[in-house]
Protein backbone atom coordinates (compact mmCIF):
# COMPACT_ATOMS: atom_id res chain seq x y z
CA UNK A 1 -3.85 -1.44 15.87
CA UNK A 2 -1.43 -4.47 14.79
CA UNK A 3 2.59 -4.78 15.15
CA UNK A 4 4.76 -4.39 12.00
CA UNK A 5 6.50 -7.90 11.75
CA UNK A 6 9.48 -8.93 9.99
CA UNK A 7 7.58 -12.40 8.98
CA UNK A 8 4.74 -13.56 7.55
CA UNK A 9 1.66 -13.59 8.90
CA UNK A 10 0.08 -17.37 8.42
CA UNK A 11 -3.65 -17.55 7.74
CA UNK A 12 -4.04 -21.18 6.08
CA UNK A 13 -1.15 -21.02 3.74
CA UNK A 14 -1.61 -17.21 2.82
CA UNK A 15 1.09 -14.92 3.23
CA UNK A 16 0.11 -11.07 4.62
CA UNK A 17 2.38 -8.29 4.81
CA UNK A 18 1.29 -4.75 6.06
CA UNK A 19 3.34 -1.51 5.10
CA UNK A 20 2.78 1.23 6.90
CA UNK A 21 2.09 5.27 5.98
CA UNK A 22 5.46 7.37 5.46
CA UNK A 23 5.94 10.90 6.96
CA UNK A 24 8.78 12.93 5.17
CA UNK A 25 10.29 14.48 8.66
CA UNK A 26 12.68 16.71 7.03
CA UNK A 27 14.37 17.81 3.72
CA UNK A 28 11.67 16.84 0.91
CA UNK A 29 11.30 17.43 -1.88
CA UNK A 30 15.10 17.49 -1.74
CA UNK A 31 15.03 13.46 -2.63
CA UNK A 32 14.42 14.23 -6.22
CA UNK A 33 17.67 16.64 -6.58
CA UNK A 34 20.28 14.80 -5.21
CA UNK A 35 19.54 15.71 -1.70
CA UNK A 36 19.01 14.17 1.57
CA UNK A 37 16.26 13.51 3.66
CA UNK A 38 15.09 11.71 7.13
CA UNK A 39 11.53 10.13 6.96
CA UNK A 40 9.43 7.36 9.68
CA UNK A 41 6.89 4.97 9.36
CA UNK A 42 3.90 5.10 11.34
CA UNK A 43 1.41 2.43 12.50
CA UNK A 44 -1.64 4.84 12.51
CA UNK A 45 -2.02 3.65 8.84
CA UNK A 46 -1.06 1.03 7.16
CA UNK A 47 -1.84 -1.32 3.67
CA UNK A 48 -1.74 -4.71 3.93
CA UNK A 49 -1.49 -7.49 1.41
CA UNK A 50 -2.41 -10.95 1.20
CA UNK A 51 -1.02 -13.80 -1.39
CA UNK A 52 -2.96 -17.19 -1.45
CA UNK A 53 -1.70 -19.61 -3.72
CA UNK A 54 -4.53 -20.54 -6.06
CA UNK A 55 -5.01 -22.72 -8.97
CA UNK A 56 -5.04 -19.85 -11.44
CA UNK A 57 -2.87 -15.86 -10.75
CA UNK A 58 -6.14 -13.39 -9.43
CA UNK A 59 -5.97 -10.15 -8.04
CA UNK A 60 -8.65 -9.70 -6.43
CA UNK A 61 -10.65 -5.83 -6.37
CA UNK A 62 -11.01 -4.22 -3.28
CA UNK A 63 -14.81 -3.63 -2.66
CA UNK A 64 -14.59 0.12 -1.69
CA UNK A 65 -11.40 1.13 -3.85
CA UNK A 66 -12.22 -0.83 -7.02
CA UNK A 67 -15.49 -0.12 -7.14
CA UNK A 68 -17.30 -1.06 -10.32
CA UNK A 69 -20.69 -1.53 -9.52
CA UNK A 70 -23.09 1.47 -8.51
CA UNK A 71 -26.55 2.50 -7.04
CA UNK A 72 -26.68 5.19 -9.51
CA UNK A 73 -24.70 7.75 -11.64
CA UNK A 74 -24.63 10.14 -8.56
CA UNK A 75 -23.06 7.22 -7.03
CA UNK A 76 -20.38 7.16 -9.39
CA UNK A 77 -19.59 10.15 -9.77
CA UNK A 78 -19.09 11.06 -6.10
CA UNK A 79 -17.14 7.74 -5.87
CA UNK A 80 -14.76 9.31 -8.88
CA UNK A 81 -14.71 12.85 -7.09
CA UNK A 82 -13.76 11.37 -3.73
CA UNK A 83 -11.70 8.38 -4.71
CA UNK A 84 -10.44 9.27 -8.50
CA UNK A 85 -10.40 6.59 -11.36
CA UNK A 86 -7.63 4.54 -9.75
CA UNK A 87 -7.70 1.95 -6.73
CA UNK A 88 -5.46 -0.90 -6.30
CA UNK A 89 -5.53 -3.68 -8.75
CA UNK A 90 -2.91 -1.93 -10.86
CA UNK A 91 -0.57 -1.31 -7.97
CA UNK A 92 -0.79 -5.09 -7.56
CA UNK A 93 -0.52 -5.87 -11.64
CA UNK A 94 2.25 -3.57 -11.53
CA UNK A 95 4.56 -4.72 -9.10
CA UNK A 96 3.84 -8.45 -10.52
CA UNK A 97 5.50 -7.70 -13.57
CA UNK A 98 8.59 -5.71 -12.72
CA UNK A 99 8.94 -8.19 -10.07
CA UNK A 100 8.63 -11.04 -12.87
CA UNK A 101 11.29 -8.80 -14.99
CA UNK A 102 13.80 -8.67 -12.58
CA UNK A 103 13.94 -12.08 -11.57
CA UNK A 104 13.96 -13.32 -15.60
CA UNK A 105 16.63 -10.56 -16.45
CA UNK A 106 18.87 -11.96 -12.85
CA UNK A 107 18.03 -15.71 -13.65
CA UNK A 108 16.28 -15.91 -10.32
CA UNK A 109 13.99 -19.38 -10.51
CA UNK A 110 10.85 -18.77 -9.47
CA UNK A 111 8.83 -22.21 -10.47
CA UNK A 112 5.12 -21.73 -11.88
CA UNK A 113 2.60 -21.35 -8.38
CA UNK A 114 -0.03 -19.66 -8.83
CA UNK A 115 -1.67 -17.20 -6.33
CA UNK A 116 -4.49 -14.83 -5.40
CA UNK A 117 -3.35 -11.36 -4.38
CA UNK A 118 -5.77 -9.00 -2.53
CA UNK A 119 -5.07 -5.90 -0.23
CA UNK A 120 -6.67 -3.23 2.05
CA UNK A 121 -5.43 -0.10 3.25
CA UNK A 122 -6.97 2.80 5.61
CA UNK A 123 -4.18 5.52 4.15
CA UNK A 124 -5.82 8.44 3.45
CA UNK A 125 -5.37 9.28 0.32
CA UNK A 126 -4.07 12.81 -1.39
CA UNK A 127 -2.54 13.48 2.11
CA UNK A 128 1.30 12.66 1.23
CA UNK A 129 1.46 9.64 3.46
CA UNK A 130 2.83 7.40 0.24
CA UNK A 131 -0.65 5.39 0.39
CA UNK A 132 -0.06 3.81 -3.16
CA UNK A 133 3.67 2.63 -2.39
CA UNK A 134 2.66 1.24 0.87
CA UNK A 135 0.69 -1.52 -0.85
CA UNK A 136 3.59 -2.05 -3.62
CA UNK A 137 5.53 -2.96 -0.70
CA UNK A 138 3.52 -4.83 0.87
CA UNK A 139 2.84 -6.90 -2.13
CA UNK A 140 6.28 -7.09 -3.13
CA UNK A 141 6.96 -8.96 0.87
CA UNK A 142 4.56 -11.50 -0.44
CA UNK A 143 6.00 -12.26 -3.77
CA UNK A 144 9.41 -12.43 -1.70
CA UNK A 145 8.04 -15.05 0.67
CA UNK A 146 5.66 -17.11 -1.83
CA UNK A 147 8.68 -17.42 -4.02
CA UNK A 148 10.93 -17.77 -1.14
CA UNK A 149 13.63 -15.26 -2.60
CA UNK A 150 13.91 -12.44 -0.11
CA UNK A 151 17.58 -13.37 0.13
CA UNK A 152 17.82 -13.48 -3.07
CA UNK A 153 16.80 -9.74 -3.71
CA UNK A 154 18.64 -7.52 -1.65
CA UNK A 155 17.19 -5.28 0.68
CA UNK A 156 18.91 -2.13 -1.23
CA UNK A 157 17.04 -3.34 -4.71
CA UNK A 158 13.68 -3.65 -3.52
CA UNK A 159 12.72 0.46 -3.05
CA UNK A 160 14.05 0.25 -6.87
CA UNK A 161 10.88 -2.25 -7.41
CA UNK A 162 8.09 -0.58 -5.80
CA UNK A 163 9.57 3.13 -7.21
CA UNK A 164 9.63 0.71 -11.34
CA UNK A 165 6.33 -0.36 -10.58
CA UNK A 166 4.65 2.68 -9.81
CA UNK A 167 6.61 4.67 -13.07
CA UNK A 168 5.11 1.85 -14.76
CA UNK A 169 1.68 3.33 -14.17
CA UNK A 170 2.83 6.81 -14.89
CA UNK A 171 3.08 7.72 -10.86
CA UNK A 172 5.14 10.60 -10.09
CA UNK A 173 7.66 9.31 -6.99
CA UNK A 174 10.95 9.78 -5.84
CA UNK A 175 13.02 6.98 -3.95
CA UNK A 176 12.19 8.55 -0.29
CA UNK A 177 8.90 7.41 0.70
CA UNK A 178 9.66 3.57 -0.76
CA UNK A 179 12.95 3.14 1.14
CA UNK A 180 11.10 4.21 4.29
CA UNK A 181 8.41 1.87 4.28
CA UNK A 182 10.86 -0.83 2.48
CA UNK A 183 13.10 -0.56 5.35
CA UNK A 184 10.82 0.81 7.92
CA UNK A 185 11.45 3.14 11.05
CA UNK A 186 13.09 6.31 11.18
CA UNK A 187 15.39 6.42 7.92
CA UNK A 188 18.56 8.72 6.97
CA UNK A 189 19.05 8.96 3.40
CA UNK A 190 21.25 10.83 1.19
CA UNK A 191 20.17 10.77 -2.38
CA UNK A 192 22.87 9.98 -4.95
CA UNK A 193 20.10 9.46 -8.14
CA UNK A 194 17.90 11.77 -9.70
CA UNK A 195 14.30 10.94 -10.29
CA UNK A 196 12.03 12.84 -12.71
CA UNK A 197 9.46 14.53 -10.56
CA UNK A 198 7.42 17.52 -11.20
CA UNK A 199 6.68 20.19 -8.91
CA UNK A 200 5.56 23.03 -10.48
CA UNK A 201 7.61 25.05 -12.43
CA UNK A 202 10.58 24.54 -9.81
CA UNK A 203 11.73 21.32 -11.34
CA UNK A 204 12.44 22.50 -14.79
CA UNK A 205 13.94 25.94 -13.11
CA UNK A 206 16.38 23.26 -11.56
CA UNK A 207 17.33 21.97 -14.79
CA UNK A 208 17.84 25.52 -16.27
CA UNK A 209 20.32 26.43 -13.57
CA UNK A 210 18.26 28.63 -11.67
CA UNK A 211 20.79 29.90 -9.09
CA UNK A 212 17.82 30.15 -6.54
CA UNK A 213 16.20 27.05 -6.59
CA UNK A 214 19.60 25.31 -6.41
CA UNK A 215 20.46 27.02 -3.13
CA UNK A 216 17.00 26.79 -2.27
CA UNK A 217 17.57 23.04 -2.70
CA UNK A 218 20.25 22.47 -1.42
CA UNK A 219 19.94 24.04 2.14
CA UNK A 220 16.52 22.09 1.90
CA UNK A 221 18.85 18.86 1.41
CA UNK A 222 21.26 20.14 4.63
CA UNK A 223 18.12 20.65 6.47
CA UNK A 224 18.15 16.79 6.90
CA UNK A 225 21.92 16.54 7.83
CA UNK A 226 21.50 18.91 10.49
CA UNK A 227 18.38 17.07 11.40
CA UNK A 228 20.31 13.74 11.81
CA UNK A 229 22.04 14.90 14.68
CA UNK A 230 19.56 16.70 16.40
CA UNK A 231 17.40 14.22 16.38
CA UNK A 232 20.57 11.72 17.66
CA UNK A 233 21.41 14.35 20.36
CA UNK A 234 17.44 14.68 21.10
CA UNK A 235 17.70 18.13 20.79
CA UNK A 236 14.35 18.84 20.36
CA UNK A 237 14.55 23.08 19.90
CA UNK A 238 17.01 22.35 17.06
CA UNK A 239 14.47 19.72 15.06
CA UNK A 240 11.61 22.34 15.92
CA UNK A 241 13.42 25.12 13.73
CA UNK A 242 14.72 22.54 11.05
CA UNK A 243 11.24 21.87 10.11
CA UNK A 244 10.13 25.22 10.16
CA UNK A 245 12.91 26.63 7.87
CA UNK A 246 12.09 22.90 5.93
CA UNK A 247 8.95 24.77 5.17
CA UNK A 248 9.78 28.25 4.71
CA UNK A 249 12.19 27.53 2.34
CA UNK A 250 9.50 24.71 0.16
CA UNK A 251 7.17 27.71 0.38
CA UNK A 252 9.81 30.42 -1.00
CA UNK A 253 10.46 28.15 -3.88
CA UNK A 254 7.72 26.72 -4.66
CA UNK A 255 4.44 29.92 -4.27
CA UNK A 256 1.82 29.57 -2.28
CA UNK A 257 -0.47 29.00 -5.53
CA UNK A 258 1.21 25.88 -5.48
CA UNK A 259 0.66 24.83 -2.12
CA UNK A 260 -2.67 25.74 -1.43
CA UNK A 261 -4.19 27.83 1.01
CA UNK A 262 -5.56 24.98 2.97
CA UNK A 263 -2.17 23.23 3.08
CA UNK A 264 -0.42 26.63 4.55
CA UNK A 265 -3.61 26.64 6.71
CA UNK A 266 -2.36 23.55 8.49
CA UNK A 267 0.79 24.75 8.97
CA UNK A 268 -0.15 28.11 10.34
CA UNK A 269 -2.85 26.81 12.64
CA UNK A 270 0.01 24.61 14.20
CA UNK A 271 2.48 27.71 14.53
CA UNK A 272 0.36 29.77 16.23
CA UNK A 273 0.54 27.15 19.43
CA UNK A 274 4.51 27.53 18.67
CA UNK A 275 4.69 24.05 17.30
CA UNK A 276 6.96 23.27 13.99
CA UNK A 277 4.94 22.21 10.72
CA UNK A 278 5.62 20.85 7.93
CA UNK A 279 4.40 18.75 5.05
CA UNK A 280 4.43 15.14 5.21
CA UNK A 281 4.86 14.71 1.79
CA UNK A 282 3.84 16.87 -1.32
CA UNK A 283 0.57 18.29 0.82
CA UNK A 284 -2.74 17.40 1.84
CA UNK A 285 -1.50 16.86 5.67
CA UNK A 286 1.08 17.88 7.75
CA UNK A 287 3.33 16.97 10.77
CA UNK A 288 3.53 18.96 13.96
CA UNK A 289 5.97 18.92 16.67
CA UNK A 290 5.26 20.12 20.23
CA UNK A 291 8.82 20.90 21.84
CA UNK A 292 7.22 21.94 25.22
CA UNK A 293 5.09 18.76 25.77
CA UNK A 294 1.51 17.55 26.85
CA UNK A 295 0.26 21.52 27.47
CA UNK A 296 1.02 22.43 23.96
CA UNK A 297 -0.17 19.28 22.23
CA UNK A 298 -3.24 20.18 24.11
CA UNK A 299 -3.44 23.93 22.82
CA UNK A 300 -2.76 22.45 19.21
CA UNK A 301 -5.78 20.28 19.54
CA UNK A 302 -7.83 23.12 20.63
CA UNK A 303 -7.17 25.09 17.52
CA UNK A 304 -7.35 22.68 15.15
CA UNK A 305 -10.66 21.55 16.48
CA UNK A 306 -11.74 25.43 15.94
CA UNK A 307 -10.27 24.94 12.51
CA UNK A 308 -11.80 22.06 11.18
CA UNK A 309 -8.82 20.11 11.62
CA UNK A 310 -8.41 16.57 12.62
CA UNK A 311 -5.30 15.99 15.03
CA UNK A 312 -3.65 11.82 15.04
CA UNK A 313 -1.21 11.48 17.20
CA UNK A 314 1.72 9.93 15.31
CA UNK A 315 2.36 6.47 16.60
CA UNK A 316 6.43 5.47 15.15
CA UNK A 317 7.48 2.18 14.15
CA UNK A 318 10.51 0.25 14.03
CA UNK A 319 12.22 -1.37 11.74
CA UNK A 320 10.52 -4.42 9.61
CA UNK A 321 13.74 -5.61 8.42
CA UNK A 322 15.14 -8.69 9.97
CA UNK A 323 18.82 -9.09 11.68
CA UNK A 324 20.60 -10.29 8.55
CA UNK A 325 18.75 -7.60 6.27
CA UNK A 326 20.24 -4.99 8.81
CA UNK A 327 23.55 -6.47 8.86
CA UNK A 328 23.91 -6.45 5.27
CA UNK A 329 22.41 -2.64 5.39
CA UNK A 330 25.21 -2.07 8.32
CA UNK A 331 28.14 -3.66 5.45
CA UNK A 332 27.06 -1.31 3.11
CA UNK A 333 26.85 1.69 4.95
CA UNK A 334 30.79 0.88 6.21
């Protein structure tokens, strides 16, 4: 399965960086109206990135997700239906140039190598595991370490650069899922910045003033700062109903037009064992919690078997920043 690392890995003289697959635990969407949330990291799924230095700048398609070439228009058009129009060569252009920006506009030298960038990932996609940010980041580590100047660009900026590149490309994101898999690990955040994201109708309700969706938000938001706690305390019956009422309340907001039968399907196939469910992100999968252990785990396997689901046990990461990223982190926070 592989072990996040805080360094590079060496092939030759290549660089590789992996960022892994983001689960929203508790209080999205709040991150896009000032809220708070907690989200992890996972190593079940990952991108990873690799920089080469080369005589001329390539990025390099990905076989599968850049596919270009096909057996026939059936081919293609499956590949489109499964896969859309998009795979990851603009990620990779993308990040390149705000990364190029910032360093010009903060007179940061970075001296003319060249290099070949190519990546991989095995995030599902449309399943609200942040699949396209995972390989900004990733990419972004590699710049950092070609150029050598991760201490140059502080750990607090770089979320910023991965959330620039993808509004470059027209991406709808808030700041959560790129300072989890920036920082890595389980991650507290409280959301001073506002981020144009649609959901819906909901979003532009917010901006009206709609009395409901701003409560509606905002005990969304305290959903998280209860969470922080419980989670601290390991009180595992108090996380259980925080993700539930996480839910309830997205659902009351939001319609169940919105979310989809087969998202609420998830949800209530996991419920009916007694575990919490929620989504990971904006839908497409969800997390489950088993409060009572092994036995119920088991009884949510059995019924999402019967229901077509697939069950992957969520294995959590630590942190991939290194002790003086953390320490500077730990100055801030004080």
């Amino acid at each position: 399965m592989g072990t996040q690392s805080t360094s590079p890995v060496s092939i030759s003289n290549a660089i590789e960086h992996k960022a892994y697959a983001r689960v929203g635990l508790l209080g999205n969407p709040s991150d896009v109206y000032y809220g708070r949330t907690i989200s992890f990291t996972f190593g079940n799924f990952w991108a990873s990135v690799q920089l080469q230095p080369s005589d001329e700048l390539v990025i390099k398609p990905h076989p599968t997700h850049d596919l270009v070439q096909f057996r026939s228009l059936d081919h293609l058009i499956n590949r489109l239906n499964n896969g859309g129009y998009y795979g990851g060569v603009r990620l990779l252009m993308a990040i390149c140039k705000v990364f190029y920006n910032y360093c010009k506009e903060n007179k940061i030298d970075i001296c003319g190598k060249n290099f070949t960038l190519s990546y991989d990932t095995n995030i599902p996609r449309q399943t609200g595991l942040a699949g396209s940010s995972a390989i900004v980041c990733a990419a972004l580590s590699c710049l950092l370490d070609f150029y050598e100047v991760r201490h140059l660009i502080k750990v607090e900026v770089r979320p910023n650069l991965v959330l620039a590149a993808e509004q470059e490309l027209g991406i709808v994101a808030g700041l959560q899922d790129r300072v989890a898999q920036v920082y890595g690990g389980l991650v507290y955040m409280v959301h001073h910045l506002n981020f144009l994201q649609v959901h819906s109708t909901v979003r532009q309700r917010w901006l009206n003033g709609d009395k409901f969706i701003i409560s509606s938000m905002l005990e969304v938001a305290n959903v998280a700062k209860e969470g922080r706690p419980a989670l601290l305390e390991k009180d595992h019956s108090k996380l259980a109903k925080l993700m539930d009422c996480n839910f309830d309340l997205r659902r009351s907001m939001f319609g169940d037009d919105a979310l989809g039968d087969l998202n609420i399907k998830m949800v209530e196939v996991a419920r009916k064992v007694g575990a919490a469910s929620k989504f990971t992100g904006s839908g497409g999968a969800v997390i489950a919690f088993c409060p009572d252990g092994p036995s119920q785990v088991k009884l949510l396997e059995d019924e999402c078997q019967k229901a077509g689901f697939i069950v992957v046990p969520v294995e959590v990461v630590s942190s991939c920043l290194n002790a003086n990223e953390l320490q500077t982190l730990k100055k801030l926070v004080c």
